[in-house]
Protein backbone atom coordinates (compact mmCIF):
# COMPACT_ATOMS: atom_id res chain seq x y z
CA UNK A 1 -7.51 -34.22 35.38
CA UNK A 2 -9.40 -33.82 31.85
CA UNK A 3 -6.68 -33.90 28.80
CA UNK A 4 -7.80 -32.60 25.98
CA UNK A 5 -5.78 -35.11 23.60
CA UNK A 6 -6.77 -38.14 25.40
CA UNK A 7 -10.88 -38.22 25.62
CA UNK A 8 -11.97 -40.84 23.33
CA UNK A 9 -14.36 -39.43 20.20
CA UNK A 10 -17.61 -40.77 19.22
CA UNK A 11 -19.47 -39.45 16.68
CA UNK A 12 -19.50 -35.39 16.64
CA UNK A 13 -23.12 -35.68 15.19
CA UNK A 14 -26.71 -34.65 16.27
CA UNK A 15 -28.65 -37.04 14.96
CA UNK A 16 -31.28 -34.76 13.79
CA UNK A 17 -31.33 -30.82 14.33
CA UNK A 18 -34.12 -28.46 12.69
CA UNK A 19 -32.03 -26.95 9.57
CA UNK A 20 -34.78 -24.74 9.02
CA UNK A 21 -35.09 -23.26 12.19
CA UNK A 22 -31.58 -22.30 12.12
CA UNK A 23 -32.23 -20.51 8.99
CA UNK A 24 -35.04 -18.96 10.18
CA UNK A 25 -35.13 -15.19 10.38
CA UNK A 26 -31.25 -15.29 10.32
CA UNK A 27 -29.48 -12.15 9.32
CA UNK A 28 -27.55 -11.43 6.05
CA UNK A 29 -24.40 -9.52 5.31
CA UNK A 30 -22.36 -8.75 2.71
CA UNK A 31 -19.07 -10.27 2.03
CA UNK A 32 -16.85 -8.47 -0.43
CA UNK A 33 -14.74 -10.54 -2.67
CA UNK A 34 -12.84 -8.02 -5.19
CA UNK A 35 -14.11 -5.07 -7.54
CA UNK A 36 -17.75 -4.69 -6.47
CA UNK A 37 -18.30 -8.69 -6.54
CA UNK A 38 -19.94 -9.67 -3.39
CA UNK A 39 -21.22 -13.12 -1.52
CA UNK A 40 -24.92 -12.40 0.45
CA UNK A 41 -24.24 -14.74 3.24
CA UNK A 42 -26.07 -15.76 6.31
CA UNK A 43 -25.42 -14.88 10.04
CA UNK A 44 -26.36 -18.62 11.86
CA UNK A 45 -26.26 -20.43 14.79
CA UNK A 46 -25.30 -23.80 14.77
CA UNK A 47 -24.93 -26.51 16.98
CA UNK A 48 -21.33 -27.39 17.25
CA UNK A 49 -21.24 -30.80 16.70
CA UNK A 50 -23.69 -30.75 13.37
CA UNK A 51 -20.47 -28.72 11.50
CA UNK A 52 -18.66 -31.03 9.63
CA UNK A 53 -15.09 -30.70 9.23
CA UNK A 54 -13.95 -30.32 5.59
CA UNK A 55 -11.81 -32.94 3.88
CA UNK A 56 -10.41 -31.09 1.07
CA UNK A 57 -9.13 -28.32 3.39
CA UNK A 58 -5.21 -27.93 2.45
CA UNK A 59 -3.71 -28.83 5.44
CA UNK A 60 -5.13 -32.61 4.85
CA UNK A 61 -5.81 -32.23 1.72
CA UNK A 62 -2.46 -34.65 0.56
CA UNK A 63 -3.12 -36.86 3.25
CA UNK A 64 -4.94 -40.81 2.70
CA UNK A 65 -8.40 -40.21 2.89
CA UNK A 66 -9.66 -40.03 6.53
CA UNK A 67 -13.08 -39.59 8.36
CA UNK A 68 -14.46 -37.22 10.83
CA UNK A 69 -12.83 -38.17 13.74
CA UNK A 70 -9.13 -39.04 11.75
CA UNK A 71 -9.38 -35.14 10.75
CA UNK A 72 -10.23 -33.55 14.03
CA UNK A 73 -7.30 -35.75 15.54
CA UNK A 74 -4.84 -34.69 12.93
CA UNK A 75 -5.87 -31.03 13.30
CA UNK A 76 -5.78 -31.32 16.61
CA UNK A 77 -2.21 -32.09 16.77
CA UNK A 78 -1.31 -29.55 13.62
CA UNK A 79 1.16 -27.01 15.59
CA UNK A 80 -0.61 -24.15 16.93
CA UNK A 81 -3.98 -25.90 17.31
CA UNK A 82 -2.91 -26.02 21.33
CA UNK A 83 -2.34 -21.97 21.21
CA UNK A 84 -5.69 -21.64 19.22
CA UNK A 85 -7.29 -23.97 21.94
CA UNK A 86 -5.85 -21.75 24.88
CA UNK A 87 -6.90 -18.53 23.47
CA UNK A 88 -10.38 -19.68 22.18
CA UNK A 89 -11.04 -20.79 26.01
CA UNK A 90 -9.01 -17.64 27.66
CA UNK A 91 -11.66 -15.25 25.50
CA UNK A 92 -14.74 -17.70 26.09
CA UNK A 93 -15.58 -17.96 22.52
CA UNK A 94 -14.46 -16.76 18.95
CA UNK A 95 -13.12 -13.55 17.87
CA UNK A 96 -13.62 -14.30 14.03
CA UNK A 97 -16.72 -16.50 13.07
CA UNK A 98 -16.24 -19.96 10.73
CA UNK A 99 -17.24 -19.90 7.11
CA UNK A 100 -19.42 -22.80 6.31
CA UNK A 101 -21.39 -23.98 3.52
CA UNK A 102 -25.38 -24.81 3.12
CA UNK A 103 -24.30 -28.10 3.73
CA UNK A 104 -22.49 -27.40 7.14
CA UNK A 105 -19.17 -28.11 5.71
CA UNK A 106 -16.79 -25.71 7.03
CA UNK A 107 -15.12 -23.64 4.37
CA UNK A 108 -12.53 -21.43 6.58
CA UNK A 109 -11.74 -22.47 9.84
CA UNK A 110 -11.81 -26.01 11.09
CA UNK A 111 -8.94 -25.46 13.64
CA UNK A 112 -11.67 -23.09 15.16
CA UNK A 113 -14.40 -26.05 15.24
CA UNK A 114 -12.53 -28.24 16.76
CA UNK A 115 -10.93 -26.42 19.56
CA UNK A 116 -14.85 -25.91 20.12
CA UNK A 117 -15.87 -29.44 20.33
CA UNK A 118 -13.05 -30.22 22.65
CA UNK A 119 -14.08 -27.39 24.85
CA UNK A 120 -17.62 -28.31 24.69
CA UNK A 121 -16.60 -32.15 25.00
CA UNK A 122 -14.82 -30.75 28.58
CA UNK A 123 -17.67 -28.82 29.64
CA UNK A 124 -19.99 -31.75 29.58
CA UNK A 125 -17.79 -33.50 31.33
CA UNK A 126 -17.54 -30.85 34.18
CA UNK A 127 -13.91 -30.20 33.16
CA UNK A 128 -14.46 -26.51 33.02
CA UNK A 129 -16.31 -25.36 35.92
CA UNK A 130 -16.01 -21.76 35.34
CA UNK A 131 -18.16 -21.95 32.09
CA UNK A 132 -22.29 -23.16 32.17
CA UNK A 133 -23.15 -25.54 30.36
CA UNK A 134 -23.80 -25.70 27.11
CA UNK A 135 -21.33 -22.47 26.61
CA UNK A 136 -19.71 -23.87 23.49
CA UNK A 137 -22.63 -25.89 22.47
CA UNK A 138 -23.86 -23.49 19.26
CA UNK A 139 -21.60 -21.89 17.46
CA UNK A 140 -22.07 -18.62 14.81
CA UNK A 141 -21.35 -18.79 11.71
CA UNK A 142 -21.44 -17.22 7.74
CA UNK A 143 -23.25 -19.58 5.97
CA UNK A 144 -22.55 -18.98 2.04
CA UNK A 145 -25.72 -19.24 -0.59
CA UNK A 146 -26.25 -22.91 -1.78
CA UNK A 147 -24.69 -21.87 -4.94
CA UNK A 148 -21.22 -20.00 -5.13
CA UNK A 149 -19.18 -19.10 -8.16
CA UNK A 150 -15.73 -21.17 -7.35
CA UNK A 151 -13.67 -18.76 -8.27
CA UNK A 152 -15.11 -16.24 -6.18
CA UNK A 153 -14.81 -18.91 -3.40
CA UNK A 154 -11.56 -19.42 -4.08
CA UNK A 155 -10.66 -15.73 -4.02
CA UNK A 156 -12.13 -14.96 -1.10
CA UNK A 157 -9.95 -18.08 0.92
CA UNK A 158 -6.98 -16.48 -0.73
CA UNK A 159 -7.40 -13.07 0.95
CA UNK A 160 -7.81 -14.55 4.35
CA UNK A 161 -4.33 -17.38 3.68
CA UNK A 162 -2.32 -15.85 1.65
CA UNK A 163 -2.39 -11.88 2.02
CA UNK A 164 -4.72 -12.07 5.07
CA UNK A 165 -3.96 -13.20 8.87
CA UNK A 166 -1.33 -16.07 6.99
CA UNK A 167 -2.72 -19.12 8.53
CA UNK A 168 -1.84 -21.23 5.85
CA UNK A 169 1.60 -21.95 5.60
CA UNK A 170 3.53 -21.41 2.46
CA UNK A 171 2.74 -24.94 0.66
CA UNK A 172 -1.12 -24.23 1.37
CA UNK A 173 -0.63 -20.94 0.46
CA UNK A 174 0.95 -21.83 -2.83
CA UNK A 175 -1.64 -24.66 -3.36
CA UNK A 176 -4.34 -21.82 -3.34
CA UNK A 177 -2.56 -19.61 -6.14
CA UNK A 178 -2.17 -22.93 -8.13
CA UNK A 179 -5.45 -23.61 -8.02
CA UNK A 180 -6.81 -20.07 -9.21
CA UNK A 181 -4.53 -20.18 -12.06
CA UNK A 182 -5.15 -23.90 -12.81
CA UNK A 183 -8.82 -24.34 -12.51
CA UNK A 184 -9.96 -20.66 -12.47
CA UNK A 185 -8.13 -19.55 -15.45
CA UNK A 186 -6.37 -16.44 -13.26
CA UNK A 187 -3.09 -15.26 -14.48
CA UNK A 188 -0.65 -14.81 -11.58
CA UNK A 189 -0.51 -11.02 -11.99
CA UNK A 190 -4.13 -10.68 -11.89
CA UNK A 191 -3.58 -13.09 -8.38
CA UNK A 192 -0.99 -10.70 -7.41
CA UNK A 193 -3.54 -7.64 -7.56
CA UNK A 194 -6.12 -9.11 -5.72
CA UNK A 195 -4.31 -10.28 -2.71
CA UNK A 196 -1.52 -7.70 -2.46
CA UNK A 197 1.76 -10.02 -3.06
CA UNK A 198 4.45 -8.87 -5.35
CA UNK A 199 4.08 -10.64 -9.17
CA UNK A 200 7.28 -12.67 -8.64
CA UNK A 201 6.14 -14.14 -5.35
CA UNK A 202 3.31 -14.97 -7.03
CA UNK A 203 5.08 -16.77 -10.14
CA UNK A 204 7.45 -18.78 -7.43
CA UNK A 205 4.84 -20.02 -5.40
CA UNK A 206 2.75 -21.14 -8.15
CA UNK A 207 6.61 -22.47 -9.74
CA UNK A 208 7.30 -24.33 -6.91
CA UNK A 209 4.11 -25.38 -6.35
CA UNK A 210 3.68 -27.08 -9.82
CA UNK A 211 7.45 -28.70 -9.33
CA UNK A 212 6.76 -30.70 -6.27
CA UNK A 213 3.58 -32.20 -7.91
CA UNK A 214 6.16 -32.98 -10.79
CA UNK A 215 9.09 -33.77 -8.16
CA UNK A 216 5.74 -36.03 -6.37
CA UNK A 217 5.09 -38.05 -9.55
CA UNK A 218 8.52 -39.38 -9.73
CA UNK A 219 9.53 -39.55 -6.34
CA UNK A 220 6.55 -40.79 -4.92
CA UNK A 221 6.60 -42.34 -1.04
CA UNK A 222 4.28 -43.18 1.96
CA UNK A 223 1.82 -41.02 3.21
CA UNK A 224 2.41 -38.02 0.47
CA UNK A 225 5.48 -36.89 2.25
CA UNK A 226 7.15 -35.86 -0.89
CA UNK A 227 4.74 -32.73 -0.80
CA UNK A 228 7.03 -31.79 2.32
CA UNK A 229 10.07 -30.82 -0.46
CA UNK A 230 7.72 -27.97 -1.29
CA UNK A 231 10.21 -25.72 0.94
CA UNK A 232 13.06 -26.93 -1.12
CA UNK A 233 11.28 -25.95 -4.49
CA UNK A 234 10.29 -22.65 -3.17
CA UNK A 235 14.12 -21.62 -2.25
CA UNK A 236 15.62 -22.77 -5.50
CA UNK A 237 13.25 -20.50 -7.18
CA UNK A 238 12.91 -17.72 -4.80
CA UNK A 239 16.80 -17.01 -5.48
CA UNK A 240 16.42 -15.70 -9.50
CA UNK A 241 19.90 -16.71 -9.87
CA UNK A 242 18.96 -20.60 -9.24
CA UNK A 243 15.63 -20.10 -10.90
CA UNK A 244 17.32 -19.62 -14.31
CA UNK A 245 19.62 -22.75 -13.58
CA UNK A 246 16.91 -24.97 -12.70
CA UNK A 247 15.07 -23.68 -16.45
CA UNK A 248 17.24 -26.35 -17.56
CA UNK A 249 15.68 -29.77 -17.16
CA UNK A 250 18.89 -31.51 -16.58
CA UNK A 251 19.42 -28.98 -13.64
CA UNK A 252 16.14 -29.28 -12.32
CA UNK A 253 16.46 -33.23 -12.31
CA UNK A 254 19.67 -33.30 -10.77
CA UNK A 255 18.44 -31.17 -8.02
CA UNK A 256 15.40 -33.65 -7.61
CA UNK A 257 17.91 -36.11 -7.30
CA UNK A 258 19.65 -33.95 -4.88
CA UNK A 259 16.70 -34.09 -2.26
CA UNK A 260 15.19 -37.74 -2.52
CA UNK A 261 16.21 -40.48 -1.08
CA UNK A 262 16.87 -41.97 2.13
CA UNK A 263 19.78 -40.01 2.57
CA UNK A 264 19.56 -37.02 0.33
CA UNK A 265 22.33 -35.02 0.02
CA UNK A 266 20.53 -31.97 0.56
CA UNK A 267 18.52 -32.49 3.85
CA UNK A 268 17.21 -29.23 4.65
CA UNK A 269 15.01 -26.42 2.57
CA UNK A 270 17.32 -23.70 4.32
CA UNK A 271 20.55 -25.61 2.85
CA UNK A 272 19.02 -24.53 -0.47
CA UNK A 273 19.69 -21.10 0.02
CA UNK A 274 23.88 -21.94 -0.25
CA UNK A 275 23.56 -23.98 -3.20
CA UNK A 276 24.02 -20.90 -5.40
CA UNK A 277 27.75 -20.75 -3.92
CA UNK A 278 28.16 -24.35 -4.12
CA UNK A 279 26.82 -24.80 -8.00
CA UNK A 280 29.38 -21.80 -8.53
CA UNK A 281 32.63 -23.54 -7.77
CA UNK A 282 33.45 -26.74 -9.82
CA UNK A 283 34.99 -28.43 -7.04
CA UNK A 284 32.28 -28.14 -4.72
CA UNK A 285 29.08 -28.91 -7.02
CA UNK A 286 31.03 -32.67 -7.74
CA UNK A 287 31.61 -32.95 -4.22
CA UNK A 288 27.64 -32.24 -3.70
CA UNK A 289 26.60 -34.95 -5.57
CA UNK A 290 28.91 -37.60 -3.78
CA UNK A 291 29.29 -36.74 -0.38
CA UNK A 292 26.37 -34.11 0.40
CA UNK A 293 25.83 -30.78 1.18
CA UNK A 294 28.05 -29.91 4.48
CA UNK A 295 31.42 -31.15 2.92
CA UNK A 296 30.60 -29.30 -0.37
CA UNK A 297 30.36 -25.97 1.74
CA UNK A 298 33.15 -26.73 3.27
CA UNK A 299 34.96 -25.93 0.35
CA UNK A 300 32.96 -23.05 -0.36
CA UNK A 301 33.61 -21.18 3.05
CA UNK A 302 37.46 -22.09 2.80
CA UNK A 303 38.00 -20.46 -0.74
CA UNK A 304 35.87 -17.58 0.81
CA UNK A 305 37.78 -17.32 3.59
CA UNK A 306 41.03 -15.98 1.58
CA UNK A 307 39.85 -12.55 0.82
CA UNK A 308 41.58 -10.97 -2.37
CA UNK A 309 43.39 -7.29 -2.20
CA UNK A 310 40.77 -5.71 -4.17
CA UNK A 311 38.46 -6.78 -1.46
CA UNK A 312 40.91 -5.84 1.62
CA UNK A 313 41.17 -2.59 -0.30
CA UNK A 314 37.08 -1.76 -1.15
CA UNK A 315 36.31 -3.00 2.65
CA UNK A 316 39.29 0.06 4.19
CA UNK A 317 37.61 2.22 1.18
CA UNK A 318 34.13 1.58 3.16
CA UNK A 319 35.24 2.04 6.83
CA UNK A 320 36.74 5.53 5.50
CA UNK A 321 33.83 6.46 4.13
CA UNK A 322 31.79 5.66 7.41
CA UNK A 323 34.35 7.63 9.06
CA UNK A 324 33.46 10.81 7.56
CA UNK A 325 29.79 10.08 7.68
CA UNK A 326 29.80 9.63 11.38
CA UNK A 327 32.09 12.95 11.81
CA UNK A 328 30.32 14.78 9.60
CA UNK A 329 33.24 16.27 7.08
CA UNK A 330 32.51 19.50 4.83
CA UNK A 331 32.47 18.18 1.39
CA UNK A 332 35.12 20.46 -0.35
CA UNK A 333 34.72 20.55 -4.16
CA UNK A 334 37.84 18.18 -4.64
CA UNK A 335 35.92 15.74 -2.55
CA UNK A 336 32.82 16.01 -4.37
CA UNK A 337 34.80 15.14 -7.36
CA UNK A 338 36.28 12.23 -6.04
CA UNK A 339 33.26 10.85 -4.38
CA UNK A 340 31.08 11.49 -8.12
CA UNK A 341 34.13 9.73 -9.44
CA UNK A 342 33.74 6.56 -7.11
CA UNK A 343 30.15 6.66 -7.21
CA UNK A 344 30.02 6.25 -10.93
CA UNK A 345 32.48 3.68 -11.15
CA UNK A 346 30.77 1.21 -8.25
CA UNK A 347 27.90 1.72 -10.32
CA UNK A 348 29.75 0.41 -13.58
CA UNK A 349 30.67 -2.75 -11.64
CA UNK A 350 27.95 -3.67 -10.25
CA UNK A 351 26.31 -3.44 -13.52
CA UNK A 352 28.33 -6.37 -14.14
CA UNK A 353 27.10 -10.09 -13.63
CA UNK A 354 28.47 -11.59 -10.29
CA UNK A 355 30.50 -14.96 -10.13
CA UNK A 356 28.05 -17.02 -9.27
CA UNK A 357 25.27 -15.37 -11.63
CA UNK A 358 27.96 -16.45 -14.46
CA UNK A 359 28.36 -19.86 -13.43
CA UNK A 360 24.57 -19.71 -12.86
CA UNK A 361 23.91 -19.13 -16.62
């Protein structure tokens, strides 16, 4: 029985392939980056084991520095590499072809190459009898020009992670817009435009992203873990209420605080998303910073749980409003009154700052 996981890796490289040959008479095509710009890029074929994997690619890129075969073995094992595997061999090949550079670095899609070596690796090893050999042995791929403007690079990634099929996940995603705004000089609305996010996503992804690297710096542990609090970061400033709290410094450090440690006392990113309620109360937030996060909601859901009149009498208001919805009541003119009436009052409330936006401010 041939495991996938357990064949031992040598080297993944030819040790000398005709570079010209493969260049030879291949075809070129046109990628489109944004407004007009595009990339003249090469259709080649490639053997599989002469890609080499990229080291700066954003799942690994926090990791200790690792070689070829530390990469593919970490990728390997990245959830959904297995599903990518399955359907790369169900299909007999790719659906979407690798990005690599003149160097044969891959640029998009090393999950791709190495579900290829390992099927190749099996095939040589008469693993998979129902392919011939030497079915995943070359592989096709765009080949970018020697030189490429890195922003356009960059842009181009971006489309595919971030507003494209979403491979990345949200850290790598946010990493991406850092990066473009950080070394490329975009502005996050311009970043917003070209990859079809809102403007406010894009400001709390490139937020968040820039707090962990600040949260990293003083919280710093084994094997880059801290960038794993990335999650919590992008909560507390995906809920604009907490995002003007943590404008404070002292705010933002004592949530730092919150989440480091051995025993944080926020363990989760989700458990962000009830800290609004929690930094509300001033019984609770105390009780956050001694005991954790479970006993301060605790509190939280038991003051909750005694529902005022006004509420009692706005939730009967509702139902009777559903009610005549559902049995479809003429609207006399009284009614119309009435209902104008309501309508412009609810709107004068909830014109006004909520509880926990107060405490928030």
């Amino acid at each position: 029985m041939f495991f996938p996981d357990k064949v031992a890796r040598g080297s993944h490289f030819i040790a000398s392939f005709d570079e010209t040959k493969i260049l030879e008479g291949a075809p070129t095509l046109d990628l489109e980056i944004t407004r007009g710009r595009k990339l003249v890029v090469r259709l080649v074929s490639v053997p599989i084991h002469a890609i080499k994997l990229d080291p700066n690619n954003p799942r690994i890129r926090h990791r200790a520095e690792s070689d070829e075969a530390e990469i593919e073995e970490w990728l390997w094992h990245e959830t959904g590499t297995r599903n990518l595997y399955n359907e790369i061999r169900y299909s007999g090949g790719l659906s979407e072809k690798p990005i690599i550079d003149s160097s044969f670095t891959v640029v998009e899609g090393n999950r791709r190459i190495v579900c290829l070596r390992r099927l190749n690796d099996q095939v040589r090893n008469g693993e998979l009898l129902d392919f011939k050999e030497g079915a995943f042995e070359f592989v096709q791929c765009l080949m970018l020009p020697e030189s490429v403007p890195p922003a356009d690079l960059s842009l181009l990634l971006a489309r595919v992670h971030v507003s494209g099929k979403k491979e990345w996940s949200p850290l790598n995603q946010a990493q991406r817009v850092f990066e473009m705004v950080t070394e490329h000089g975009m502005s996050t609305r311009d970043i917003a435009s070209a990859l079809s996010i809102g403007p406010y996503k894009a400001e709390v992804m490139l937020r968040a992203f820039q707090t962990t690297l600040e949260y990293g710096k003083l919280y710093p542990d084994v094997d880059s873990k801290w960038v794993h609090k990335f999650s919590y970061f992008y909560e507390l400033f995906r809920h604009r209420g907490l995002g003007e709290w943590a404008k404070k410094r002292r705010n933002l450090r004592t949530f730092m605080r919150l989440i480091s440690g051995e025993h944080p006392r926020i363990r989760l990113g989700s458990q962000v998303r009830g800290l609004a309620y929690i930094v509300a109360d001033q019984e609770a937030f105390p009780v956050l910073k001694s005991d954790g996060y479970e006993k301060a909601f605790e509190i939280v859901k038991r003051k909750q749980s005694h529902i005022d009149q006004y509420t009692k009498t706005l939730e009967q208001a509702s139902q009777t409003l559903l009610k005549m919805s559902k049995d479809q009541i003429s609207l006399t003119t009284e009614k119309v009154r009435v209902l104008g009436d309501i309508k412009q009052r609810v709107d004068n409330l909830l014109r006004r700052p909520t509880q926990i936006e107060q405490a928030l401010r």
